[in-house]
C-alpha atoms as a PDB file:
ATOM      1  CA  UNK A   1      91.492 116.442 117.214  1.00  0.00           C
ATOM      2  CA  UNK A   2      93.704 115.770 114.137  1.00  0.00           C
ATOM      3  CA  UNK A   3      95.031 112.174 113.806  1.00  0.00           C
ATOM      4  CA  UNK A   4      97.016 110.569 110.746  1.00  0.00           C
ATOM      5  CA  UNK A   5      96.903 106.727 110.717  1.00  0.00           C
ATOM      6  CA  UNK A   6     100.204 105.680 109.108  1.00  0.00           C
ATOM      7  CA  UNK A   7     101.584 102.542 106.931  1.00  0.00           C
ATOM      8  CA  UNK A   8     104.151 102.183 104.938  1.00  0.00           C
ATOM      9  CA  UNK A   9     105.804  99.194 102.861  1.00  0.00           C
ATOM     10  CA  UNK A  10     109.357  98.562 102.575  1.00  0.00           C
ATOM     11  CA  UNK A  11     112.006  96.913 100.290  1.00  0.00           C
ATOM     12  CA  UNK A  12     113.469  94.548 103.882  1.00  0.00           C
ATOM     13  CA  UNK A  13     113.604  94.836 107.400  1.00  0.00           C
ATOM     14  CA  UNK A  14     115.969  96.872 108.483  1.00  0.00           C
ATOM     15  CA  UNK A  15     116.720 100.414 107.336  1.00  0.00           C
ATOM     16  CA  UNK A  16     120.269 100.465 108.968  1.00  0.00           C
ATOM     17  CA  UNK A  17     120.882  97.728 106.374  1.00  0.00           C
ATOM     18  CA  UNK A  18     120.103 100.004 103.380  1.00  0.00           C
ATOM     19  CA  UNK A  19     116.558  99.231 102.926  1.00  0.00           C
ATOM     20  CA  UNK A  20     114.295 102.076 101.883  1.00  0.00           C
ATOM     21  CA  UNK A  21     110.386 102.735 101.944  1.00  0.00           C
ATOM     22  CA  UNK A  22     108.643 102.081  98.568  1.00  0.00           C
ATOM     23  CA  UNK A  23     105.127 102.759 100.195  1.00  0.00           C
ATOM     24  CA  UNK A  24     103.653 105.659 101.701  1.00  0.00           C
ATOM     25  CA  UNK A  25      99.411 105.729 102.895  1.00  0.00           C
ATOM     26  CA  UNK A  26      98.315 107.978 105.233  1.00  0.00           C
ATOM     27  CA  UNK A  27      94.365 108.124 106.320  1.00  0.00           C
ATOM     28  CA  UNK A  28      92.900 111.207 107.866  1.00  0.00           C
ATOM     29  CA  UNK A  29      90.812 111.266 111.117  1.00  0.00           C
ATOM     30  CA  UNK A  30      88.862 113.977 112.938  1.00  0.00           C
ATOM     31  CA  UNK A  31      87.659 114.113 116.039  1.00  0.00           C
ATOM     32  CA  UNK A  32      87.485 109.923 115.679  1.00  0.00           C
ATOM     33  CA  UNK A  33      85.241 110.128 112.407  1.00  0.00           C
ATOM     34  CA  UNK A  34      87.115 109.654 108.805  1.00  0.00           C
ATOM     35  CA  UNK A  35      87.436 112.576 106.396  1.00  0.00           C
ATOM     36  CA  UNK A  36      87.712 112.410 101.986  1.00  0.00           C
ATOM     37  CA  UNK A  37      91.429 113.248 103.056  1.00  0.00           C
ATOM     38  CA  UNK A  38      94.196 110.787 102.222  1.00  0.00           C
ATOM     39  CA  UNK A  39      97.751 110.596 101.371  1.00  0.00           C
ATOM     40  CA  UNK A  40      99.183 107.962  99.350  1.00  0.00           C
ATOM     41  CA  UNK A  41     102.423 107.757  97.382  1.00  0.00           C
ATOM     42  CA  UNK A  42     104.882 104.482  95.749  1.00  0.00           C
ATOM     43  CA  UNK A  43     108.533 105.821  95.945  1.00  0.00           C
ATOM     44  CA  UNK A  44     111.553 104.368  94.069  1.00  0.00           C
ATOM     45  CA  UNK A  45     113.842 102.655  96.548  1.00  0.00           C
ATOM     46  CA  UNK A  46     116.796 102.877  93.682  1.00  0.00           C
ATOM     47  CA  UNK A  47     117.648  99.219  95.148  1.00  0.00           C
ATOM     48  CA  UNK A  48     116.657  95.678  94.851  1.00  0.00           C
ATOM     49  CA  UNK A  49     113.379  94.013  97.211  1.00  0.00           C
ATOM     50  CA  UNK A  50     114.406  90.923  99.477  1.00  0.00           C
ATOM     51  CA  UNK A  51     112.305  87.941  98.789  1.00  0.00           C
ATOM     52  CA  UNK A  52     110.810  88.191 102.402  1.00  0.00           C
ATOM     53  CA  UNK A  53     109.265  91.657 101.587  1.00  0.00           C
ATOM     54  CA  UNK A  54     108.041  90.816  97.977  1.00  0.00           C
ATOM     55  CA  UNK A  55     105.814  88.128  99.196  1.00  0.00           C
ATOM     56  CA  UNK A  56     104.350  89.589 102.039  1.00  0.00           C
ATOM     57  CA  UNK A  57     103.695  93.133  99.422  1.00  0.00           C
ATOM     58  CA  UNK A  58     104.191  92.089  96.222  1.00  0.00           C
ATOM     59  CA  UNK A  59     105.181  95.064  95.298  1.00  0.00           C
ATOM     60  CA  UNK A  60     108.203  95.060  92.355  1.00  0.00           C
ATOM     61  CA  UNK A  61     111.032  97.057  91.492  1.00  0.00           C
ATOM     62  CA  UNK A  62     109.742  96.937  88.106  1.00  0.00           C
ATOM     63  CA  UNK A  63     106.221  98.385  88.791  1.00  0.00           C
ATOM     64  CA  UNK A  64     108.682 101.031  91.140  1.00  0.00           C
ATOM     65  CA  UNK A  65     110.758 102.182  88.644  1.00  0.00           C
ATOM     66  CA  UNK A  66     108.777 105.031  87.114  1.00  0.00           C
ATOM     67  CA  UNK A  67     107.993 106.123  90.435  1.00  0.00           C
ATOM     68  CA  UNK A  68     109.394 109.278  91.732  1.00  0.00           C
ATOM     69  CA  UNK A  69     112.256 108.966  94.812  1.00  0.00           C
ATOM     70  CA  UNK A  70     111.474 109.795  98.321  1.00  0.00           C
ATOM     71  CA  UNK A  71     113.340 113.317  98.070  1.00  0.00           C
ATOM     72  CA  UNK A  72     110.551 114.507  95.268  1.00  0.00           C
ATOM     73  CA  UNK A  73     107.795 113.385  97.766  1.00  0.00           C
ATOM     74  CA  UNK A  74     109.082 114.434 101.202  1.00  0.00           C
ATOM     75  CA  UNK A  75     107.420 117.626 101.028  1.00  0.00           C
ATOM     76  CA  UNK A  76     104.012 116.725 100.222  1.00  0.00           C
ATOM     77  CA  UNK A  77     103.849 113.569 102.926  1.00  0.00           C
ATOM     78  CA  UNK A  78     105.441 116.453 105.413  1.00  0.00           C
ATOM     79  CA  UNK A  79     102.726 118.812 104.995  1.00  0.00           C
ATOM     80  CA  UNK A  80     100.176 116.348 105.306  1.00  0.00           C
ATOM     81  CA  UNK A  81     101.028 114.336 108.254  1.00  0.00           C
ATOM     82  CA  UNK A  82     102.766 118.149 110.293  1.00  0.00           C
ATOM     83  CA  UNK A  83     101.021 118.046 113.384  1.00  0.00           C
ATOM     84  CA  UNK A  84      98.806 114.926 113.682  1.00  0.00           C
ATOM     85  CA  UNK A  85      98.872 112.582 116.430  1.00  0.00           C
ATOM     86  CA  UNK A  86     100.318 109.506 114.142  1.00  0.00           C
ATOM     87  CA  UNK A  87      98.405 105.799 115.033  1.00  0.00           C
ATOM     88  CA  UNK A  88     100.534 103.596 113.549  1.00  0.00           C
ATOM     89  CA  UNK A  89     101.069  99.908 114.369  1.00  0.00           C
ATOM     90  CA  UNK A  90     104.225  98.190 115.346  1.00  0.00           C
ATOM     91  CA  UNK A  91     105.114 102.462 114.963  1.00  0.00           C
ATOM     92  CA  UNK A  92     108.930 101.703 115.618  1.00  0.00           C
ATOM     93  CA  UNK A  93     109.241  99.677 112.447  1.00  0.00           C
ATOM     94  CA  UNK A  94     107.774 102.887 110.297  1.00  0.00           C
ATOM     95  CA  UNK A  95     108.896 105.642 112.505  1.00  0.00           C
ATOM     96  CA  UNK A  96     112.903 103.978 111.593  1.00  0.00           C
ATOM     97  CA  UNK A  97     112.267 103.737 108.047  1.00  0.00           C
ATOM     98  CA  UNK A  98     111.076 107.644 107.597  1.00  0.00           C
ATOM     99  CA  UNK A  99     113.184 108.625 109.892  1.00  0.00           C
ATOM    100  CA  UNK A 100     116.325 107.531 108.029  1.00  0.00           C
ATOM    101  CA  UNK A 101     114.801 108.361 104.809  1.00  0.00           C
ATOM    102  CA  UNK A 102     114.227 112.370 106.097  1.00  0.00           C
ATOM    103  CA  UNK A 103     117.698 111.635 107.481  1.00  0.00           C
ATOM    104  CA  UNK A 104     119.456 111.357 103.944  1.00  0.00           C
ATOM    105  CA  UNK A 105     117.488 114.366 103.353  1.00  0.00           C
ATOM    106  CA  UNK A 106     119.422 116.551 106.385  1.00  0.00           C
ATOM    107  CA  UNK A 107     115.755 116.744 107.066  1.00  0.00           C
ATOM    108  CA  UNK A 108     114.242 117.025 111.087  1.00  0.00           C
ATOM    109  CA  UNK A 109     113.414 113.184 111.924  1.00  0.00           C
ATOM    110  CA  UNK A 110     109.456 112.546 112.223  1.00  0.00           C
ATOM    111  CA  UNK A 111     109.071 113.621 116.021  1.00  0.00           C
ATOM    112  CA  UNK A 112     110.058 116.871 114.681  1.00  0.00           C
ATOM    113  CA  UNK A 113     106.645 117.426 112.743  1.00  0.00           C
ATOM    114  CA  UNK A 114     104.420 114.663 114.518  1.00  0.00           C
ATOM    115  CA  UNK A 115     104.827 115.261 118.258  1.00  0.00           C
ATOM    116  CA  UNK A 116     102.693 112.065 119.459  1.00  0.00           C
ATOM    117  CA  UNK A 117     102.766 108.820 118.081  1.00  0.00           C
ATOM    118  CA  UNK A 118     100.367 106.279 119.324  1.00  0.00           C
ATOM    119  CA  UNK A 119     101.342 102.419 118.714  1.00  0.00           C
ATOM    120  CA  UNK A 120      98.502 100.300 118.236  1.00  0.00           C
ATOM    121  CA  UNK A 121     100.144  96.951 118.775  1.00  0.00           C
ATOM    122  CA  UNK A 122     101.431  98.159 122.422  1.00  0.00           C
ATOM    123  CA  UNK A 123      97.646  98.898 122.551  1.00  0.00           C
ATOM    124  CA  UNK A 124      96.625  95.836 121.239  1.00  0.00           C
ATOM    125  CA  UNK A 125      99.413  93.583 123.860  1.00  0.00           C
ATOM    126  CA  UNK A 126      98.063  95.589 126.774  1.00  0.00           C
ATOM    127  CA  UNK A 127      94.414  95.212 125.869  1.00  0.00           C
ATOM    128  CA  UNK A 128      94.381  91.525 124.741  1.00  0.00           C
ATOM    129  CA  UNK A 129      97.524  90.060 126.647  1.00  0.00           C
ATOM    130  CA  UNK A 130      99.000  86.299 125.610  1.00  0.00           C
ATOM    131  CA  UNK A 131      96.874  86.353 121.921  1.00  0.00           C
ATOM    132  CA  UNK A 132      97.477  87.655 118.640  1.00  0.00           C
ATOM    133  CA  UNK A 133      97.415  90.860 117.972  1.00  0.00           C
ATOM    134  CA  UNK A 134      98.480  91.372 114.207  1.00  0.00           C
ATOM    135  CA  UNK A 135      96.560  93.559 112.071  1.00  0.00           C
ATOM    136  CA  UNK A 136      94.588  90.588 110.800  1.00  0.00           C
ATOM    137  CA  UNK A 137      93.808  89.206 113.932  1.00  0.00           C
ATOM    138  CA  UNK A 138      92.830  92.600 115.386  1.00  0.00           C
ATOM    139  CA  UNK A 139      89.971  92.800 112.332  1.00  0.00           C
ATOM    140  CA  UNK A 140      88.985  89.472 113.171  1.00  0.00           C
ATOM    141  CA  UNK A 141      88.656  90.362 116.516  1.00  0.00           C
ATOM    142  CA  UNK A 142      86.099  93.734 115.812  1.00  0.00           C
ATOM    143  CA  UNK A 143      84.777  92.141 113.267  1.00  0.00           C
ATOM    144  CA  UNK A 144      86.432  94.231 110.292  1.00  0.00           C
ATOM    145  CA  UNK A 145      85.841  92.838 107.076  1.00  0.00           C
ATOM    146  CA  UNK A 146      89.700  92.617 105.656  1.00  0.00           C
ATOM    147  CA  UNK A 147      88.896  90.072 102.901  1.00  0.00           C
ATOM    148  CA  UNK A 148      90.589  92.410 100.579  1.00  0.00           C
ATOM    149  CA  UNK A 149      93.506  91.597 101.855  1.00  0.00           C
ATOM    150  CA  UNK A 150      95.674  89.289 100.258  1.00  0.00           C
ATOM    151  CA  UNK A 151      98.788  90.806 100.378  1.00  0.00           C
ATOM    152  CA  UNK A 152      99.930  94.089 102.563  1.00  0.00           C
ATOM    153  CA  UNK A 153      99.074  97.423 101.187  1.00  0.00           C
ATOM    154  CA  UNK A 154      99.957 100.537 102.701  1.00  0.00           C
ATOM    155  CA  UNK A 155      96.733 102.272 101.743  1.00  0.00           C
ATOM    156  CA  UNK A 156      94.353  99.591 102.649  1.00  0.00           C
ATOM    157  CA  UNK A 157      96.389  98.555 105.898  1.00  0.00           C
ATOM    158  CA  UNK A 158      96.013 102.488 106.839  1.00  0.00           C
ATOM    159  CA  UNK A 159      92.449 102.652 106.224  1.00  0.00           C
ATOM    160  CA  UNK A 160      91.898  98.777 107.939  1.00  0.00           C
ATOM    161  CA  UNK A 161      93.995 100.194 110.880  1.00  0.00           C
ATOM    162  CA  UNK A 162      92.049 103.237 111.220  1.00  0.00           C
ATOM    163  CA  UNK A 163      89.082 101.188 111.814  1.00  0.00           C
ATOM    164  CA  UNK A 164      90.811  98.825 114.536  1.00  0.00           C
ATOM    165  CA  UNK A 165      92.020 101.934 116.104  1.00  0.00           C
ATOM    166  CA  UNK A 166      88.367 103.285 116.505  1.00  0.00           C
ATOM    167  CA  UNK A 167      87.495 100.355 117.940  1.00  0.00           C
ATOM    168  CA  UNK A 168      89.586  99.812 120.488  1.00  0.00           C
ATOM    169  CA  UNK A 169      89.258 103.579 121.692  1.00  0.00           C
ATOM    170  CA  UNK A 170      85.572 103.630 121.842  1.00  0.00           C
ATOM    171  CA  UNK A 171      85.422 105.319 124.896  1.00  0.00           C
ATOM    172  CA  UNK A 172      82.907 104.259 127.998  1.00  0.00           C
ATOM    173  CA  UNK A 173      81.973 108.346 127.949  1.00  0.00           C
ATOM    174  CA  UNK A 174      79.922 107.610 124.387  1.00  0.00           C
ATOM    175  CA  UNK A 175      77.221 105.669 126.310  1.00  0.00           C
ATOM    176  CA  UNK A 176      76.577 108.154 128.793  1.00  0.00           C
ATOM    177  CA  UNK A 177      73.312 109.981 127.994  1.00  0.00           C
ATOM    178  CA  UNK A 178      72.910 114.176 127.842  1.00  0.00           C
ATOM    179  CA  UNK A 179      70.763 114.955 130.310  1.00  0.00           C
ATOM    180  CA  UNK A 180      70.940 119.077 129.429  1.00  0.00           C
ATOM    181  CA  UNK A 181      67.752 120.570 127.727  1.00  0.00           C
ATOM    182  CA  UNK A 182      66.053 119.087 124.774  1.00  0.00           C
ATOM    183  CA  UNK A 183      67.043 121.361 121.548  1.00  0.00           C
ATOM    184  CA  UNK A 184      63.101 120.096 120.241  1.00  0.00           C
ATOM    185  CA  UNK A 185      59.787 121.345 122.663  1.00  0.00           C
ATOM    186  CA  UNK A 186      58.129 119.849 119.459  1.00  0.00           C
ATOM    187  CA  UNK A 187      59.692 116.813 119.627  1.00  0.00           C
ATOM    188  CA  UNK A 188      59.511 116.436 123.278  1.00  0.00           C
ATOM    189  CA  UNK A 189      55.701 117.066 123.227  1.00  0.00           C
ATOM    190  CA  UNK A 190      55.128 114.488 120.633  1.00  0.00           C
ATOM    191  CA  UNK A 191      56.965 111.714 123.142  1.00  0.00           C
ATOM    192  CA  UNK A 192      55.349 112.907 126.115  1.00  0.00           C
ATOM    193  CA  UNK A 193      55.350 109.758 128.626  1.00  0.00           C
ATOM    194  CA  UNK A 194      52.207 111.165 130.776  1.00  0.00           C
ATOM    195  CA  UNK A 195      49.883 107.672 131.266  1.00  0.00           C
ATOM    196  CA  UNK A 196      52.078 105.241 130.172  1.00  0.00           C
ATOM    197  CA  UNK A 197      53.511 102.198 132.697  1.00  0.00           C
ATOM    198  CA  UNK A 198      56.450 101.387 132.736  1.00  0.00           C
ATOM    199  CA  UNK A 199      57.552  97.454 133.345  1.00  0.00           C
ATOM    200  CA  UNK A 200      60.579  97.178 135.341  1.00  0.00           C
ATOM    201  CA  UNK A 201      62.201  93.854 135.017  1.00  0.00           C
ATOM    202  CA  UNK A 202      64.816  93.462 137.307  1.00  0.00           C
ATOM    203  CA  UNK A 203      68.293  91.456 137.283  1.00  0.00           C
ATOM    204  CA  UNK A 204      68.249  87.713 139.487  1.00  0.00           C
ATOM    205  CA  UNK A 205      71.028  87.509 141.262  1.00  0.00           C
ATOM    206  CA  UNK A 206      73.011  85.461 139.314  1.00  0.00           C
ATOM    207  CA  UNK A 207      72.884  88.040 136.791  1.00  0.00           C
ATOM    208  CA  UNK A 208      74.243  90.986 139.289  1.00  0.00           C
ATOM    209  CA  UNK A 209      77.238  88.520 140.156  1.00  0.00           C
ATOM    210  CA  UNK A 210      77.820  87.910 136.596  1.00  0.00           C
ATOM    211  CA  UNK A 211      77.262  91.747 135.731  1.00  0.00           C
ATOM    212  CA  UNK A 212      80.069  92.172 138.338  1.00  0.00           C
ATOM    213  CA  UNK A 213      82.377  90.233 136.773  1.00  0.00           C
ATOM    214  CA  UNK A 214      82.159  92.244 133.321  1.00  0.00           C
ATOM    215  CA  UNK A 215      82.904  95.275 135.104  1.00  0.00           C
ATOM    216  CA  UNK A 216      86.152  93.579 136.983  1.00  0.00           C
ATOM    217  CA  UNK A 217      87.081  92.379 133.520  1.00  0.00           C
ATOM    218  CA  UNK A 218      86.089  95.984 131.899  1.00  0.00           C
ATOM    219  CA  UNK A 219      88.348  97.147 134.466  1.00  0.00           C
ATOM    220  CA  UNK A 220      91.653  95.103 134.080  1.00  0.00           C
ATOM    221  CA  UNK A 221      91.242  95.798 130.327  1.00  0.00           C
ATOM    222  CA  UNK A 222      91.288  99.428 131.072  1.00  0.00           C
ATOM    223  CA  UNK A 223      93.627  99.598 133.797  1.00  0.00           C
ATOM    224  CA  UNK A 224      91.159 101.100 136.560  1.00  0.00           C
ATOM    225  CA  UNK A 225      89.494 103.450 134.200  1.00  0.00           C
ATOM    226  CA  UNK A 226      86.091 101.685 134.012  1.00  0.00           C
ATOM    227  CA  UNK A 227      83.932 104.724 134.997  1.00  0.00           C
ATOM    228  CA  UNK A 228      80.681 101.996 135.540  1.00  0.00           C
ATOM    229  CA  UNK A 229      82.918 100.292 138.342  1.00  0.00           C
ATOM    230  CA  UNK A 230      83.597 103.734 139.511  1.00  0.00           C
ATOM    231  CA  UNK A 231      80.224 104.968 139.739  1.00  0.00           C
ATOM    232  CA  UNK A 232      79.060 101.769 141.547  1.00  0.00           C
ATOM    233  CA  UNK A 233      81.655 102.261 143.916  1.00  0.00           C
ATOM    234  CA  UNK A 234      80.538 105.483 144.597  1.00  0.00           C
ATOM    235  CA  UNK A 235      77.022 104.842 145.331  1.00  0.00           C
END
């Protein structure tokens, strides 16, 4: 599985207003682990930066101006990106902004080349309801060191974002255990558990009540998919 997670940086706000993208970073995931594969790219927005997007970037149109324009780097971002699953967060903000810059074009807007696009703040909301859930506060959360991050960068933010995204998708299914055939006799031979006792310690009873309350929680969080709840109920 081929995913693309997706940032970009932007003169303003609002795309409908005239603002264009002057960042492009794109980080390249397979089958959830990270590849050497990256896109990144500064574009010349041929138009001033509001105040509001300069000091959350910092990015100028003097350091832009020697940078090609979107229409010389279309191409290259399009072959990249055609037929990922994008993970982008807050994705309508970016998906707008491309989209009306492969509009000028008379290009095919993103969906066209990206079927599935996966927004990890929706994610975020429905996972953690009522708290924060900006990219910072999503690294806090997991624990992802973001000290590099002063200001927003679409390359960093992309690679920072690929890590939240891991996180919160670690699936329940990685801590079930293969029970097929060992691919090592050798190795099994060498562990061999003949003669040894084991010591079962087993859970009071206020620690099965509180063990069923992390599954209820596990639960909510996953919207009935909590396959240790299941499995319980089962037996």
């Amino acid at each position: 599985m081929r995913q693309i997670v997706l940032d970009t940086e932007t003169t303003g706000l609002d795309p409908a207003l005239g603002h264009r993208v002057i960042e492009i970073a794109a980080v390249e995931i397979v089958n959830r682990r990270f590849t050497d594969k990256h896109y990144h790219q500064y574009v010349n927005p041929q138009r001033e930066i509001d105040a509001g997007a300069l000091e959350v970037h910092g990015i100028t149109v003097e350091f832009l101006a020697d940078k090609p324009k979107f229409r010389e780097v279309a191409k290259e971002m399009l072959e990249f990106i055609d037929g990922a699953e994008l993970i982008i967060h807050n994705a309508p903000f970016d998906v707008a902004f491309l989209d009306h810059e492969l509009a000028l074009l008379e290009l095919q807007p993103l969906g066209r080349y990206c079927p599935q696009v996966t927004d990890t703040l929706k994610m975020a909301k429905g996972l953690h309801p009522g708290k924060r859930n900006s990219l910072d506060a999503l690294c806090e959360r997991y624990r992802i060191d973001n000290a590099a991050r002063s200001l927003h960068g679409a390359l960093l933010d992309a690679r920072l974002l690929a890590e939240v995204y891991l996180c919160m998708t670690r699936g329940q299914e990685s801590l079930l255990i293969e029970m097929g055939e060992s691919s090592s006799p050798v190795l099994d031979s060498a562990f061999s558990t003949s003669g040894v006792e084991l010591i079962v310690v087993r859970a009071t009873p206020e620690e099965l009540v509180e063990h069923v309350r992390q599954l209820d929680d596990i639960d909510k969080a996953a919207k009935g998919a909590c396959l240790w709840k299941k499995m319980a109920s089962a037996g």
